[in-house]
Protein backbone atom coordinates (compact mmCIF):
# COMPACT_ATOMS: atom_id res chain seq x y z
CA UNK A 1 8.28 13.05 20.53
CA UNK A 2 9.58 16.27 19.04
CA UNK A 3 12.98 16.95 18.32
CA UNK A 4 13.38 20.82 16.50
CA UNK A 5 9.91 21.16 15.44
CA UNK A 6 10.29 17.38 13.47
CA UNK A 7 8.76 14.19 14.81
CA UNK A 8 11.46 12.38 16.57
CA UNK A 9 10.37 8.86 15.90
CA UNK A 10 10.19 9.37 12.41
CA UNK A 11 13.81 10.50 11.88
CA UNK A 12 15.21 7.68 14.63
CA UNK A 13 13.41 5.28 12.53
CA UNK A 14 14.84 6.37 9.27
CA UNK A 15 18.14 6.67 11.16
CA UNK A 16 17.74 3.23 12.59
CA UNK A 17 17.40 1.86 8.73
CA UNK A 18 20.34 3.45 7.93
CA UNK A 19 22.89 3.13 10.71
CA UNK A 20 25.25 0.30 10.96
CA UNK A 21 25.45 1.09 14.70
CA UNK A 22 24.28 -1.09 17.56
CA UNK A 23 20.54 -0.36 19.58
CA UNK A 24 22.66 0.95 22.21
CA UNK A 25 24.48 3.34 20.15
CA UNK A 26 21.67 4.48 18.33
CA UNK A 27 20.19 5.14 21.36
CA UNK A 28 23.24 7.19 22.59
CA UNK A 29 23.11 9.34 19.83
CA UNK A 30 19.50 10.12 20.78
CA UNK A 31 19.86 10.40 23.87
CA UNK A 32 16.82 8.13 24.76
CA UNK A 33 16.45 5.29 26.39
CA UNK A 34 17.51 0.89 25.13
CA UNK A 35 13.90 0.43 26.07
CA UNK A 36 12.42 3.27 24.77
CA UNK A 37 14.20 3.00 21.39
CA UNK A 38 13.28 -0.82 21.24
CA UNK A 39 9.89 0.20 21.53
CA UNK A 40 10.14 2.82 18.61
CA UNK A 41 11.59 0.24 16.66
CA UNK A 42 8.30 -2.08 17.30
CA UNK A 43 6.60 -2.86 14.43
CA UNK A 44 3.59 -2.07 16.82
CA UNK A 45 4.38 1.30 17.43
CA UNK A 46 2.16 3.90 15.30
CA UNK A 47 3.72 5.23 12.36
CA UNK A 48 3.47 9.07 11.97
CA UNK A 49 2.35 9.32 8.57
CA UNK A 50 0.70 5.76 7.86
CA UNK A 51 0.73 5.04 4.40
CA UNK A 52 -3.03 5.59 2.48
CA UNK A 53 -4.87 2.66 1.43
CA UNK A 54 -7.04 3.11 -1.54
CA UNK A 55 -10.50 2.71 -1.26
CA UNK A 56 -12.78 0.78 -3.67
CA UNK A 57 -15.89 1.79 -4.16
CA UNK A 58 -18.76 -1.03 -5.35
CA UNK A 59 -19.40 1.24 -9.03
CA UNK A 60 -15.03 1.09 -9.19
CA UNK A 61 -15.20 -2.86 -8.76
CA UNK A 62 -17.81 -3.17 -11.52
CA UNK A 63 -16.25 -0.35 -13.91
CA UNK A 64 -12.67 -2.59 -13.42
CA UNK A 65 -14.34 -6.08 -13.85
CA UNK A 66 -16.31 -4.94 -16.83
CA UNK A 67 -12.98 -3.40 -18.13
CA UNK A 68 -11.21 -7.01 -17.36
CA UNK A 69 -13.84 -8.84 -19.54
CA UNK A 70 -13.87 -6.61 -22.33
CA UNK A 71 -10.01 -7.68 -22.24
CA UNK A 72 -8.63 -3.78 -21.55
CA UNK A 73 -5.17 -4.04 -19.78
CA UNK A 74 -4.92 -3.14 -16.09
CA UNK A 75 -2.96 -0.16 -17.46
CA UNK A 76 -5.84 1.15 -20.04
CA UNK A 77 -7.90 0.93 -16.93
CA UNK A 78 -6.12 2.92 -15.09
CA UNK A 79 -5.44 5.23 -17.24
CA UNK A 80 -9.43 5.54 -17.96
CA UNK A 81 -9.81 6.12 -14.60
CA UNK A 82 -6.62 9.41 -14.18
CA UNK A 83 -9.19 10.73 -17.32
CA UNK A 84 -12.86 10.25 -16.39
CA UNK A 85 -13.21 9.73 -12.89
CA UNK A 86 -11.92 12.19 -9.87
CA UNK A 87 -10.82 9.27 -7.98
CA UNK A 88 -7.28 7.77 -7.38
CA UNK A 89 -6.32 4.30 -7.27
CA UNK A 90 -3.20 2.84 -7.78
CA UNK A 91 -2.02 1.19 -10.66
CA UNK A 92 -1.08 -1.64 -8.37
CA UNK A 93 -4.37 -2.11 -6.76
CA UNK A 94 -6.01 -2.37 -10.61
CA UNK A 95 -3.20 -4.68 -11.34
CA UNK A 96 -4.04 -6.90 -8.38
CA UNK A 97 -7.68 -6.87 -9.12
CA UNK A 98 -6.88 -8.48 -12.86
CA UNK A 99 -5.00 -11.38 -10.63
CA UNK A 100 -7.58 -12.02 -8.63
CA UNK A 101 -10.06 -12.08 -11.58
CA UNK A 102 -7.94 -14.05 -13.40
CA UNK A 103 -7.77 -16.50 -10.88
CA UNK A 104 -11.53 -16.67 -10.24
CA UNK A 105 -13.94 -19.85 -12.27
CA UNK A 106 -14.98 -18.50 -15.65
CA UNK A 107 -18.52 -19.43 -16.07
CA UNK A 108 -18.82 -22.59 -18.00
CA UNK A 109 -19.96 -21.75 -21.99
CA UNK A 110 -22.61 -23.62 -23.04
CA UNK A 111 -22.14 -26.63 -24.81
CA UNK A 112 -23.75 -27.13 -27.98
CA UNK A 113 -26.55 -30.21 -28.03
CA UNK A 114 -25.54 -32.96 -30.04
């Protein structure tokens, strides 16, 4: 859907979030459809311009959990990562990956024989 050369869903979703209006009047002022904007709406329809999701590589998993156990902040890491590497991921996905190490069993230490 195309509306002036911009993608029509897009701006009735934004305008949907924004209007204190009823379906029906939102509608009106599109000139479209109750069903048509309902299924706009959808959480199931395809958004135009999906968010990215970062992608972790296998060497990016090891570089972060070795980074973890040498007790670096999830912020050092990242910030190691905007310096020596060409790829981008989100402070919030390195932050999330100290959780979920955090959470995991530590390997026991050994005990000392008596």
């Amino acid at each position: 859907m195309r509306n002036n050369g911009f993608d029509a869903t897009g701006l009735i979703k934004r305008d949907a979030r924004w209007n204190k209006g009823s379906l029906r009047q939102i509608a009106g002022k599109w000139n479209i459809p109750l069903w048509l904007l309902k299924r706009i709406l959808s959480p199931r329809f395809p958004d135009p311009n999906p968010a990215e999701r970062a992608f972790m590589t296998e060497g990016n998993y090891r570089r972060i959990k070795t980074h973890y156990l040498q007790g670096l902040t999830p912020t050092e890491t990242w910030r190691y990562f905007l310096d020596h590497h060409d790829t981008w991921i989100p402070l919030t996905i390195i932050t999330a990956l100290y959780i979920t190490l955090a959470r995991e069993p530590q390997p026991a230490e050994s005990r000392e024989s008596q």
